[in-house]
C-alpha atoms as a PDB file:
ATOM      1  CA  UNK A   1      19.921   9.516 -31.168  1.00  0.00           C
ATOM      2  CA  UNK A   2      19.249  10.994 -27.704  1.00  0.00           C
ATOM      3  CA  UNK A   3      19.949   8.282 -25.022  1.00  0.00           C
ATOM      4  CA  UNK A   4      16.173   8.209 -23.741  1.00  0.00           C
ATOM      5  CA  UNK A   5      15.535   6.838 -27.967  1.00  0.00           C
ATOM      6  CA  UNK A   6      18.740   4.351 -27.638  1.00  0.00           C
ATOM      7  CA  UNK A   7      16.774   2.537 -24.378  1.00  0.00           C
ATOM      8  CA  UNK A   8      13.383   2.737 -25.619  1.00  0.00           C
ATOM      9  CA  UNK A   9      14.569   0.966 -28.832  1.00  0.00           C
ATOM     10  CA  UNK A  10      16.633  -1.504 -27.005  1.00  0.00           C
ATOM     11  CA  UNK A  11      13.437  -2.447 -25.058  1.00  0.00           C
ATOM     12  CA  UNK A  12      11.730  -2.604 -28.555  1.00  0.00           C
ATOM     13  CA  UNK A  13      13.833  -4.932 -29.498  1.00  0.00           C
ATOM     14  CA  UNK A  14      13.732  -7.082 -26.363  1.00  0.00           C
ATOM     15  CA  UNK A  15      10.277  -7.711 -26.392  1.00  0.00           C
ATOM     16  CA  UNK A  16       9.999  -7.765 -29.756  1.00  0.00           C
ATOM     17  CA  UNK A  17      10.863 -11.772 -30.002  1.00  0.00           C
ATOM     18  CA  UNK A  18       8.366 -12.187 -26.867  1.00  0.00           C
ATOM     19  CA  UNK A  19       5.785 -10.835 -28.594  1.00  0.00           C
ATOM     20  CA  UNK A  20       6.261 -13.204 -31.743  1.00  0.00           C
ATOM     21  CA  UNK A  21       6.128 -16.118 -29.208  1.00  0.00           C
ATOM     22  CA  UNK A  22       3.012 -15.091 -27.107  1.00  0.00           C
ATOM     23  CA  UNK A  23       0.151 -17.046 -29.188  1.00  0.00           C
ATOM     24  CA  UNK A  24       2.161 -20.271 -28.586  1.00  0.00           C
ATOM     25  CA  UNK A  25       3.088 -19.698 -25.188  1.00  0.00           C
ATOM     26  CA  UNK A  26      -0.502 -19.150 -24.523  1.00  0.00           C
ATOM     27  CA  UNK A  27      -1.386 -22.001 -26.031  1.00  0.00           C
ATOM     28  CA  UNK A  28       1.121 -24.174 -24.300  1.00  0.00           C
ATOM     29  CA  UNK A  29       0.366 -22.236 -21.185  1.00  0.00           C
ATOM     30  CA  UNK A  30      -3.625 -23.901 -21.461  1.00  0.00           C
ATOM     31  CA  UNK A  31      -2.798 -26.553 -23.033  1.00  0.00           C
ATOM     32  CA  UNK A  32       0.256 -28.098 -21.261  1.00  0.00           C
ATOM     33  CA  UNK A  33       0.955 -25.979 -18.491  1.00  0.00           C
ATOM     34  CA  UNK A  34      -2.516 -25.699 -16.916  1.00  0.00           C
ATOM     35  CA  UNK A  35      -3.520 -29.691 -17.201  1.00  0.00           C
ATOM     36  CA  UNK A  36      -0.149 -30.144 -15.495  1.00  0.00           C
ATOM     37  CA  UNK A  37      -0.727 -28.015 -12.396  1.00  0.00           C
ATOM     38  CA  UNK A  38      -4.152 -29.179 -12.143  1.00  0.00           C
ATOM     39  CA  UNK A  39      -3.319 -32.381 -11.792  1.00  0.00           C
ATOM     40  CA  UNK A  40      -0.791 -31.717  -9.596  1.00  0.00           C
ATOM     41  CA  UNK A  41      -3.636 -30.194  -7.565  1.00  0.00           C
ATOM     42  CA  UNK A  42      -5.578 -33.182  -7.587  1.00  0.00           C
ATOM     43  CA  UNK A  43      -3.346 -35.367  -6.002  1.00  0.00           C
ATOM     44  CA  UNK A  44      -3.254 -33.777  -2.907  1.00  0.00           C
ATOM     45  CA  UNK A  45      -7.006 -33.226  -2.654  1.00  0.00           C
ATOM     46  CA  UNK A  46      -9.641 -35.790  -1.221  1.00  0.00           C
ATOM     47  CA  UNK A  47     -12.490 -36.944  -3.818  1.00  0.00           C
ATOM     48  CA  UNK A  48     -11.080 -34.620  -6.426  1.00  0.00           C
ATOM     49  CA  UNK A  49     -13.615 -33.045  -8.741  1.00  0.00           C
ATOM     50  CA  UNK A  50     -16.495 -35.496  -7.443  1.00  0.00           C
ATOM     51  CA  UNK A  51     -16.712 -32.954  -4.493  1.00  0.00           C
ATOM     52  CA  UNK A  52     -16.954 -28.837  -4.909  1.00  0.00           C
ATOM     53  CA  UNK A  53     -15.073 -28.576  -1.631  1.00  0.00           C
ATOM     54  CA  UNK A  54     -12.576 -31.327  -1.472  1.00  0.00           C
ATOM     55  CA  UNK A  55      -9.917 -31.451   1.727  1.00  0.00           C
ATOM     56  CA  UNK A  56      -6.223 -31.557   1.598  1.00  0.00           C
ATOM     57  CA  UNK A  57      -4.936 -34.697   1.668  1.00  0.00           C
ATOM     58  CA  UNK A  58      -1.107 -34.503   1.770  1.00  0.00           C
ATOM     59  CA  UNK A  59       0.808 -37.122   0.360  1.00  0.00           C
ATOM     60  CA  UNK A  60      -1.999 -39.815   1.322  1.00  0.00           C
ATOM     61  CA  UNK A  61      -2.697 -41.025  -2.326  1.00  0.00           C
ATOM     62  CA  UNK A  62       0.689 -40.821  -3.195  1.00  0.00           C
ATOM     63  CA  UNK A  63       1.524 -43.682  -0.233  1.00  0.00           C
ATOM     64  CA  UNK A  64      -1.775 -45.263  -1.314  1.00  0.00           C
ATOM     65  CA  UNK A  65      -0.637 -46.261  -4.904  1.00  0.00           C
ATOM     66  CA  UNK A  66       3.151 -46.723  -3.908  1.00  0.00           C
ATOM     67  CA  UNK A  67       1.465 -49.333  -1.091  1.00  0.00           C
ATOM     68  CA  UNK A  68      -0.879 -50.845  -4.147  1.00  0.00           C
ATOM     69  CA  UNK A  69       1.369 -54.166  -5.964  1.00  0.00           C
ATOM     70  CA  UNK A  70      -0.822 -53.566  -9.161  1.00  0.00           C
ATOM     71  CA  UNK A  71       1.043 -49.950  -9.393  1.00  0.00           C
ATOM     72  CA  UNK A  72       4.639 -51.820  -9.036  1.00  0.00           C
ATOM     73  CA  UNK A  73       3.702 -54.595 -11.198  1.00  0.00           C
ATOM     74  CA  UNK A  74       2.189 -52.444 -13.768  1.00  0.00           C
ATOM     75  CA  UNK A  75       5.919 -49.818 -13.503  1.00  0.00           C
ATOM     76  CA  UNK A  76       7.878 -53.198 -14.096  1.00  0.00           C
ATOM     77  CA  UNK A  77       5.571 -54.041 -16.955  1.00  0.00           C
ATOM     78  CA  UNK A  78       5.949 -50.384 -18.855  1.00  0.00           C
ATOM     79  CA  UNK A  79      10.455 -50.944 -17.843  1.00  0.00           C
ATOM     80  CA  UNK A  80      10.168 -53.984 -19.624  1.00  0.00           C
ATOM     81  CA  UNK A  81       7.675 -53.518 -22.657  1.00  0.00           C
ATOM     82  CA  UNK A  82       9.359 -49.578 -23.273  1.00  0.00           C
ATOM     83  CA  UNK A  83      12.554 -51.309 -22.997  1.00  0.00           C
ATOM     84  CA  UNK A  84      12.309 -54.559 -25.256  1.00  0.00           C
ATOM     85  CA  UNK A  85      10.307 -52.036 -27.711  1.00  0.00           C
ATOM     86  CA  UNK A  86      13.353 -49.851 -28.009  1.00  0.00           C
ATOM     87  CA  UNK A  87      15.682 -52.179 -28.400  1.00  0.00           C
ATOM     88  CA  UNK A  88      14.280 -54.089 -30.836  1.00  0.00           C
ATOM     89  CA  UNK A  89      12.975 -50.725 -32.943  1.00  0.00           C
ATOM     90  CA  UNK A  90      16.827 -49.921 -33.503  1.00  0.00           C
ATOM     91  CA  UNK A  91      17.868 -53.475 -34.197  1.00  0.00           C
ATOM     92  CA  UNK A  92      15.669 -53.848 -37.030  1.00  0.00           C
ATOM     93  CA  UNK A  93      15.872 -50.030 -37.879  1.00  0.00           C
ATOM     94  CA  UNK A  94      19.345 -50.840 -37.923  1.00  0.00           C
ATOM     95  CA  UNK A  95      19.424 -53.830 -40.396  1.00  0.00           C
ATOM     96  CA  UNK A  96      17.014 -52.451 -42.720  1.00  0.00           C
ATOM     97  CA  UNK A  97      18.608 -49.216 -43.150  1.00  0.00           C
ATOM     98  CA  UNK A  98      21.732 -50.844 -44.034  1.00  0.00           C
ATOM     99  CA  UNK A  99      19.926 -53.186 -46.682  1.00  0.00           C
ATOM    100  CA  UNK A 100      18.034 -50.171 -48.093  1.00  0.00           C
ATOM    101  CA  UNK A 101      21.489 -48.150 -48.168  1.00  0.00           C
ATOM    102  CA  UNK A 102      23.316 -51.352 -49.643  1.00  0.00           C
ATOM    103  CA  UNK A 103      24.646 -51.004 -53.339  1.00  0.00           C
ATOM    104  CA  UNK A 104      24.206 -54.892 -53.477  1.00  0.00           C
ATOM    105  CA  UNK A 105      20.533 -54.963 -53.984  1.00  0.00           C
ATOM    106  CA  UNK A 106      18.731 -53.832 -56.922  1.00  0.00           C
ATOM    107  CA  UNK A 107      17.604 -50.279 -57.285  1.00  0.00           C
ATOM    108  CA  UNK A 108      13.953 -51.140 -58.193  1.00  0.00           C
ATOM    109  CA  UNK A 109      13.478 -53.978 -55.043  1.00  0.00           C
ATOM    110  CA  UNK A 110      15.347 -51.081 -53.047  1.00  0.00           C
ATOM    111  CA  UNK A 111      12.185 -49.432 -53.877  1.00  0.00           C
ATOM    112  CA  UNK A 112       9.612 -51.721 -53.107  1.00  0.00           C
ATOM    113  CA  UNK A 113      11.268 -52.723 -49.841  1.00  0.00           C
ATOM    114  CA  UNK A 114      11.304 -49.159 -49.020  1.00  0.00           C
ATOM    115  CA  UNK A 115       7.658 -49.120 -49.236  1.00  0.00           C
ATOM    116  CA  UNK A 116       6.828 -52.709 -47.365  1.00  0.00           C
ATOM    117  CA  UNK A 117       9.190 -51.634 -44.664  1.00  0.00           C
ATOM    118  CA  UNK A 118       7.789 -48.031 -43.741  1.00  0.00           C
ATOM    119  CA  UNK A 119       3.849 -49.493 -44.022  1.00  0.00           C
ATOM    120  CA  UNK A 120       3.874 -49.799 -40.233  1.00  0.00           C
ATOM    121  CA  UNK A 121       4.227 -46.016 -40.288  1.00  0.00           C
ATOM    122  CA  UNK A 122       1.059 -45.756 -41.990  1.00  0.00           C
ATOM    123  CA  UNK A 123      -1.433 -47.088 -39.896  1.00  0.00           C
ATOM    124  CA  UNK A 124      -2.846 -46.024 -36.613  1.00  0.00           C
ATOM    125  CA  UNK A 125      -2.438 -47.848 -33.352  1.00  0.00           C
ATOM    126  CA  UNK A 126      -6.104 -48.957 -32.867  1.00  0.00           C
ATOM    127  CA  UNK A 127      -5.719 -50.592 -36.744  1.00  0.00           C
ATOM    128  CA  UNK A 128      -2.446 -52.326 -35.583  1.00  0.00           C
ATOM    129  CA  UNK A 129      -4.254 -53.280 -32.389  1.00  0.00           C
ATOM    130  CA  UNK A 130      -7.109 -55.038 -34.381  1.00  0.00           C
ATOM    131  CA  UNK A 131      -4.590 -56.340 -37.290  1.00  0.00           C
ATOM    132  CA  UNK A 132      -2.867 -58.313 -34.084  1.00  0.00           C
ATOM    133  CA  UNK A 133      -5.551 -58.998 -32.671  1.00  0.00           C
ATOM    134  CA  UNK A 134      -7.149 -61.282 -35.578  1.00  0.00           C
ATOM    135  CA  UNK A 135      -3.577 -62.436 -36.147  1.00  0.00           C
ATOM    136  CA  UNK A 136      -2.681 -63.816 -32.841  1.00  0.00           C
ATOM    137  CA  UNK A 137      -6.348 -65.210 -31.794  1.00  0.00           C
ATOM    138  CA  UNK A 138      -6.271 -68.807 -31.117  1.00  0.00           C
ATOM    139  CA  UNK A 139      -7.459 -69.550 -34.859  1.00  0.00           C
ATOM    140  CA  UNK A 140      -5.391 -66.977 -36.503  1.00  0.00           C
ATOM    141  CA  UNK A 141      -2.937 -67.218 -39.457  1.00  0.00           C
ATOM    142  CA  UNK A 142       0.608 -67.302 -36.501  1.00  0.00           C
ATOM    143  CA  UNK A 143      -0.738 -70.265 -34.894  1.00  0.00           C
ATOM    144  CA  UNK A 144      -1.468 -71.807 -37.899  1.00  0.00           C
ATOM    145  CA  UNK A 145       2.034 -71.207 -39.432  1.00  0.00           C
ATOM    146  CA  UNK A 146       3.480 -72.561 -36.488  1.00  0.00           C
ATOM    147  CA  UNK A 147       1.078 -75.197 -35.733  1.00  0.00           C
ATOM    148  CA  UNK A 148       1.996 -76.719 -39.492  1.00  0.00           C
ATOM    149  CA  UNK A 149       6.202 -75.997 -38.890  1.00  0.00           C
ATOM    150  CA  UNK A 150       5.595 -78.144 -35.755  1.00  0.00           C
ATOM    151  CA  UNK A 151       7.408 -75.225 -33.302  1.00  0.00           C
ATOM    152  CA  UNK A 152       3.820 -75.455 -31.317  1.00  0.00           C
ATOM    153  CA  UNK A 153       1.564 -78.531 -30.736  1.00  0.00           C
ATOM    154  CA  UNK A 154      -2.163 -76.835 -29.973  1.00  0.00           C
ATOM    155  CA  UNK A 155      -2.947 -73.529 -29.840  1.00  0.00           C
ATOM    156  CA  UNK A 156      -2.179 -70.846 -27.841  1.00  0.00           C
ATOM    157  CA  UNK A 157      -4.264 -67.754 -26.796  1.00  0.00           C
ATOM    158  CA  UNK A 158      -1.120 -64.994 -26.777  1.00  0.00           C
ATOM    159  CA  UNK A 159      -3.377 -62.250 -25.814  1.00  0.00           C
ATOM    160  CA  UNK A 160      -5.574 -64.347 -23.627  1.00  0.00           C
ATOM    161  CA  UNK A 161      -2.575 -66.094 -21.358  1.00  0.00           C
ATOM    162  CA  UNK A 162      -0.741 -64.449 -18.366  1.00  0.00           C
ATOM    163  CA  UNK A 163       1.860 -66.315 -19.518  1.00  0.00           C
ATOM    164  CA  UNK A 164       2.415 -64.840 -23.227  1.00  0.00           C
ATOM    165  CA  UNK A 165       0.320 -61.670 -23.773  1.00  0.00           C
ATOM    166  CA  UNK A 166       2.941 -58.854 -22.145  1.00  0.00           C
ATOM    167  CA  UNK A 167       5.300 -60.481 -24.938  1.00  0.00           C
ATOM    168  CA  UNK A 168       2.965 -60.456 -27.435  1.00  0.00           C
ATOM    169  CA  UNK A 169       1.491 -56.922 -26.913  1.00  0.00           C
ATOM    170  CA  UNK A 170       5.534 -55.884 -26.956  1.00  0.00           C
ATOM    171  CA  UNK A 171       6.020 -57.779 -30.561  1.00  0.00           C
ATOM    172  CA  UNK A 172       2.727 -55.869 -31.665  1.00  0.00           C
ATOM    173  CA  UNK A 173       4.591 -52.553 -30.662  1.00  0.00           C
ATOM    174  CA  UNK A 174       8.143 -53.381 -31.946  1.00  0.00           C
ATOM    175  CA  UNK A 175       6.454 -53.828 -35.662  1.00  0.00           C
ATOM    176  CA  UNK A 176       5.313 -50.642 -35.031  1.00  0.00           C
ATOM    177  CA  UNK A 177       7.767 -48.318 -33.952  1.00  0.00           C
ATOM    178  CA  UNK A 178      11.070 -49.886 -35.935  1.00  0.00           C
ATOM    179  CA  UNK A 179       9.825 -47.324 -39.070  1.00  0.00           C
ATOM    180  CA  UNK A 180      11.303 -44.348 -36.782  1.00  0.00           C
ATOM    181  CA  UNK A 181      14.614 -45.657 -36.527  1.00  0.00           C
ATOM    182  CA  UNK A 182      14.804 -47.097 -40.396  1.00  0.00           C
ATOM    183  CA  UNK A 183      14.088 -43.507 -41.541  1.00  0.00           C
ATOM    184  CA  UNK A 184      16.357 -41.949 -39.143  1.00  0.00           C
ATOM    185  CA  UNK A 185      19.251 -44.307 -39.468  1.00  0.00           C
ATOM    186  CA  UNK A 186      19.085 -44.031 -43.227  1.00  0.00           C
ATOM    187  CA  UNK A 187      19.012 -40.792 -43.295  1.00  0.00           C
ATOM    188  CA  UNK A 188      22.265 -40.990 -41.380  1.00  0.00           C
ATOM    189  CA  UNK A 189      23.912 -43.579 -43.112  1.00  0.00           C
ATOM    190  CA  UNK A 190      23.291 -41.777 -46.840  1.00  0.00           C
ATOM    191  CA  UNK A 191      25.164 -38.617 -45.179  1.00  0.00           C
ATOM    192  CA  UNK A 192      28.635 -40.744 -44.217  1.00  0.00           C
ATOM    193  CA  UNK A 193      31.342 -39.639 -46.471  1.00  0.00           C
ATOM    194  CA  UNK A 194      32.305 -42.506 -48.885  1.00  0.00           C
ATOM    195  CA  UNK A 195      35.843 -41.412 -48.383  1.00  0.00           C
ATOM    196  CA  UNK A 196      35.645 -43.099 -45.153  1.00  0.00           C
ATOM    197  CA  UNK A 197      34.400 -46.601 -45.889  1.00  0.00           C
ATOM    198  CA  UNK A 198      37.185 -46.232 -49.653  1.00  0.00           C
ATOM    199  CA  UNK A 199      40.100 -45.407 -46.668  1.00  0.00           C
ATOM    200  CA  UNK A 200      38.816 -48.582 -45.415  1.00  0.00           C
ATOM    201  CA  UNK A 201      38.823 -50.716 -48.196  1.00  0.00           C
ATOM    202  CA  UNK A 202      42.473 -49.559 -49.061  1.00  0.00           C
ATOM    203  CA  UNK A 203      43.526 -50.470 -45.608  1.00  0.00           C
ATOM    204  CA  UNK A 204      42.195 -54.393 -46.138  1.00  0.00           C
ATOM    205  CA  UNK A 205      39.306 -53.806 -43.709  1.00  0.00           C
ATOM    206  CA  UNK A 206      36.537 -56.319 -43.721  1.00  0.00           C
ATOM    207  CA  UNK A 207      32.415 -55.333 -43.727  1.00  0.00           C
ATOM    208  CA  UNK A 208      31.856 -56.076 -39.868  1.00  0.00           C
ATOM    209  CA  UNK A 209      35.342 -53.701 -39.015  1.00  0.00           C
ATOM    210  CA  UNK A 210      33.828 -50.828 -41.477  1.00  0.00           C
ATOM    211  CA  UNK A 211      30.238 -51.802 -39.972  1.00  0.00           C
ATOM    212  CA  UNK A 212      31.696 -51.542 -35.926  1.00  0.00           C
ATOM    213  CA  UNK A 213      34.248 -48.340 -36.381  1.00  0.00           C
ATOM    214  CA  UNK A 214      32.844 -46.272 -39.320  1.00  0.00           C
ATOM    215  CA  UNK A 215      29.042 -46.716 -39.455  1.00  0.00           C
ATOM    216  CA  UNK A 216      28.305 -47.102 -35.461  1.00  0.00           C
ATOM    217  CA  UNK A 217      30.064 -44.214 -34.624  1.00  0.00           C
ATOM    218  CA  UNK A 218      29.316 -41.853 -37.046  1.00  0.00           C
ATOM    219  CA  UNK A 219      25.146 -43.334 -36.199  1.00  0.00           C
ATOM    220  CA  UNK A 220      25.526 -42.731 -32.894  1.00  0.00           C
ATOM    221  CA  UNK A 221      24.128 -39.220 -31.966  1.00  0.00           C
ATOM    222  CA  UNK A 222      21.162 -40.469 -34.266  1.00  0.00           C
ATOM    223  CA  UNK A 223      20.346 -43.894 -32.396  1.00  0.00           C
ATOM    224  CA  UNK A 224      21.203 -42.031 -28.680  1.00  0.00           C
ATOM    225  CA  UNK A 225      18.740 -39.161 -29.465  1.00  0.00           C
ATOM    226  CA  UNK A 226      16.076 -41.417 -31.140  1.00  0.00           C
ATOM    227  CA  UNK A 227      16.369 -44.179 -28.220  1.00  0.00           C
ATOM    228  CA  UNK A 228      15.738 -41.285 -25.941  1.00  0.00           C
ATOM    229  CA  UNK A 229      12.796 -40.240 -27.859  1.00  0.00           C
ATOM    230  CA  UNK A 230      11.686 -43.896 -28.730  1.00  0.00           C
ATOM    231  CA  UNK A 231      11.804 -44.497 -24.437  1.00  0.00           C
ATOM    232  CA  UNK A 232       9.727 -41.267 -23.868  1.00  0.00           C
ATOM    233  CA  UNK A 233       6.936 -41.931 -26.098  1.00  0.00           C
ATOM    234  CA  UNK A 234       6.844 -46.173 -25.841  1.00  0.00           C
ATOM    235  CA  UNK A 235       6.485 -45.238 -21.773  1.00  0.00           C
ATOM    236  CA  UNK A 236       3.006 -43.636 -22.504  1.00  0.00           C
ATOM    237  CA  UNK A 237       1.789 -46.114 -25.133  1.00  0.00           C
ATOM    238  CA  UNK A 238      -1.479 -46.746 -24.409  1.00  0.00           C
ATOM    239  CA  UNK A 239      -4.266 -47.371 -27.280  1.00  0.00           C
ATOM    240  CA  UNK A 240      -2.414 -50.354 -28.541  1.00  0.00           C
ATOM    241  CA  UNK A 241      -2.460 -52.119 -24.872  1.00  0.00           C
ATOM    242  CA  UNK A 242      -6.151 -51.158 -23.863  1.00  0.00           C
ATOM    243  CA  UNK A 243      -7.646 -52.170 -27.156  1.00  0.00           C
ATOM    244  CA  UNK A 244      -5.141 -55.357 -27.476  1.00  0.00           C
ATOM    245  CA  UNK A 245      -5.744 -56.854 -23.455  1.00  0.00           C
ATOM    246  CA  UNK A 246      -7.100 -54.102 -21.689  1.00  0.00           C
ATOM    247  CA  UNK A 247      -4.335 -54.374 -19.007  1.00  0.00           C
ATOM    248  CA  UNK A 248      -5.301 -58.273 -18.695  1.00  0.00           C
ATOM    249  CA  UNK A 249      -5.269 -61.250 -18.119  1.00  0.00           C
ATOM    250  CA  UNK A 250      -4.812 -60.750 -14.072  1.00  0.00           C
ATOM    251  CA  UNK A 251      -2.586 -57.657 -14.860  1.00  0.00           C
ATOM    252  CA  UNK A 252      -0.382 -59.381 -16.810  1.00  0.00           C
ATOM    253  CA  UNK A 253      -0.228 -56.148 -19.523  1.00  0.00           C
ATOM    254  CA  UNK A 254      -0.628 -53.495 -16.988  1.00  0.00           C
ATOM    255  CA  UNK A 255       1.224 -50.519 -17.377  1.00  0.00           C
ATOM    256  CA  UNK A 256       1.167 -47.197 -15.475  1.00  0.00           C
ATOM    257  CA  UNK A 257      -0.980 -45.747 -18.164  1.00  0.00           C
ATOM    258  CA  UNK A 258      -3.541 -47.959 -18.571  1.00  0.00           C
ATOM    259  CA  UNK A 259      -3.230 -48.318 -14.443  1.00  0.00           C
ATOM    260  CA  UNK A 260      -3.824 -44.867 -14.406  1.00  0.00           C
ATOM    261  CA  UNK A 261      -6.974 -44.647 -17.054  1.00  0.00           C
ATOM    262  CA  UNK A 262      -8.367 -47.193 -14.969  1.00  0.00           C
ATOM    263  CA  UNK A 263      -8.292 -45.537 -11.301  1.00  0.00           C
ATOM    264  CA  UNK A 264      -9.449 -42.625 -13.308  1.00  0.00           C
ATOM    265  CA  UNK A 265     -12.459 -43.872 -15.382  1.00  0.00           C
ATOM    266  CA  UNK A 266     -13.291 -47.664 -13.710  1.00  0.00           C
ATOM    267  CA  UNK A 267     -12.887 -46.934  -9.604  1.00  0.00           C
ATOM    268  CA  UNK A 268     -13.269 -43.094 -10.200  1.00  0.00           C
ATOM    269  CA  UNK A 269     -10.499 -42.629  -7.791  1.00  0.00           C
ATOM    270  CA  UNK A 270      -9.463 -39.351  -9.303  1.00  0.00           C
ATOM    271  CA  UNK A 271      -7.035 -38.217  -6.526  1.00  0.00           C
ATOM    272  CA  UNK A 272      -4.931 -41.600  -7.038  1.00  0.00           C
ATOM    273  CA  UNK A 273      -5.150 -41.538 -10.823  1.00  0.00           C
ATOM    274  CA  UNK A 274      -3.426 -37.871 -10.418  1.00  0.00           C
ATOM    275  CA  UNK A 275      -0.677 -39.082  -8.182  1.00  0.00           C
ATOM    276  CA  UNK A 276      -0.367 -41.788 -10.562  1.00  0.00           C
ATOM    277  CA  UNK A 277       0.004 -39.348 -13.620  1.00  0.00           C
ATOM    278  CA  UNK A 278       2.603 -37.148 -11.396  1.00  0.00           C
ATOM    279  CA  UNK A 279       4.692 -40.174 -11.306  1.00  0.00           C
ATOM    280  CA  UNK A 280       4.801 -40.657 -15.248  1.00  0.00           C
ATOM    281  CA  UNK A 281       5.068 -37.342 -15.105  1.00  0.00           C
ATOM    282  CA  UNK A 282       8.383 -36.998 -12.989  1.00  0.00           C
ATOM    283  CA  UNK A 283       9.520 -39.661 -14.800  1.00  0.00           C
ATOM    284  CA  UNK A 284       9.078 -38.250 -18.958  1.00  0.00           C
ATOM    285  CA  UNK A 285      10.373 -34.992 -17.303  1.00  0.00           C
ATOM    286  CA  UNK A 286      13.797 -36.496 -16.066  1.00  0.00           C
ATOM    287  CA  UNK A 287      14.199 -38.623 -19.265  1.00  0.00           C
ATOM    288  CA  UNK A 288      13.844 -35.244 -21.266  1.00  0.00           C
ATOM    289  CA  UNK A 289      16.070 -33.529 -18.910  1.00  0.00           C
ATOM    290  CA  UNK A 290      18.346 -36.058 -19.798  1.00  0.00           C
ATOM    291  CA  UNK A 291      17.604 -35.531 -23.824  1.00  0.00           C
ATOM    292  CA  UNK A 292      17.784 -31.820 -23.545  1.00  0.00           C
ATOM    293  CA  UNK A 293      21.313 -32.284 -21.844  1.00  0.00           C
ATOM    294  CA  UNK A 294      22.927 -34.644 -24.606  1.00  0.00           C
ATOM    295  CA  UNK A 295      21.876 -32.562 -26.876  1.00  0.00           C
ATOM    296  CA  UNK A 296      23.575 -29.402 -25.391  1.00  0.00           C
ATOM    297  CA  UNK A 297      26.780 -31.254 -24.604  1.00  0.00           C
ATOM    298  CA  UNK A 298      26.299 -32.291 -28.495  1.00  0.00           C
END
């Protein structure tokens, strides 16, 4: 093979795996890429979109929503609903998977719980919105359980009260989302070696000692990389919240994505609401930066 033939099919084969990827580049590229940039475009522009020939505008709507107490209220609100959500999703992943994985518990209710546990999963977020909705209204089926164990004296409006609805619209999500983690963690949990927990056993070691420095450990690239995940995707949750309270009472459930919609679609402030989605933006970009590089150093 003359050397002119050894380059040409070294190029050949260079392009070659470019080529296989170029319909889903494209796609990505105007799907992903070019919404991003556009946006990005926005938020330096005055009266984006409403104007053919709108002006530069710096970093003007960028101070404008970092001056605005709704957009710092509404960032702690999405820290603290994202975070209780994830916590709470692996905690009860947690203790489910190990009762589904237990030997303890008959095969056939194994079974059944299987199925009652995953039927979060099933449903989508504007049915789980509505199913919470008629459960937590003032004459629902939760205040009445309560009302008759005597933990509340009247009624209380959880969705309706500035007081209870971030924690409620959280609890609505954390039924939700613990399915993820009970899959995952199973998963993991059937592929620990038995050897490990019978090395235990021989050595006297009790069910908390094989729980803390056997199952934990061996868990733990599956609850870090699904926490990451989990924190990603709770951070841009928003059908549940806008059907649920709509960001209400008195932005007591806003969070930067319902903030955002409503800039958008309710002041048509389009240059904000695209410095708003930058900043949610930024933000999912350096937690996946962060995912990416765990799972490298994995």
């Amino acid at each position: 093979m003359t050397r002119q033939k050894r380059s040409h099919h070294k190029l050949k084969r260079a392009v070659a795996p470019y080529l296989y990827l170029s319909p889903s580049l494209l796609i990505i590229g105007l799907l992903m890429l070019l919404p991003m940039v556009t946006v990005i475009g926005y938020s330096f522009q005055n009266s984006a979109v409403l104007r053919r020939d709108p002006s530069f505008a710096g970093l003007k709507h960028y101070q404008a929503i970092f001056d605005d107490p709704v957009f710092w209220a509404s960032l702690w609100h999405t820290l603290y609903f994202t975070c209780m959500s994830v916590v709470f999703h692996m905690t009860i992943g947690m203790v489910f998977a190990l009762m589904l994985n237990s030997d303890r518990i008959n095969p056939r209710l194994r079974n059944i719980l299987r199925v009652l546990y995953i039927l979060p999963w099933l449903f989508t977020a504007v049915i789980i919105a509505v199913i919470w909705r008629l459960l937590l209204e003032p004459d629902g089926v939760v205040n009445s359980i309560l009302m008759q164990m005597g933990i509340i004296g009247s009624k209380v409006e959880w969705f309706s009260s500035p007081e209870t609805a971030l924690h409620a619209v959280t609890f609505a999500n954390i039924w939700a989302g613990y399915p993820l983690f009970m899959v995952s963690l199973l998963a993991g949990l059937q592929g620990i070696p038995k050897d490990f927990y019978e090395a235990a056993d021989i050595d006297g070691a009790k069910a908390y000692q094989k729980l803390i420095f056997i199952t934990i450990p061996q868990l733990m690239p599956i609850i870090i990389s699904i926490s990451l995940l989990d924190f990603i995707w709770t951070m841009q949750v928003f059908p549940l919240i806008w059907i649920t309270t709509g960001g209400g009472p008195i932005y007591s459930t806003e969070v930067l994505s319902t903030y955002t919609y409503k800039l958008a679609f309710s002041s048509y402030n389009l240059s904000q609401a695209s410095a708003s989605a930058v900043v949610i933006l930024l933000i999912s970009l350096g937690l996946t930066l962060f995912y990416i590089r765990y799972q490298k150093a994995r």
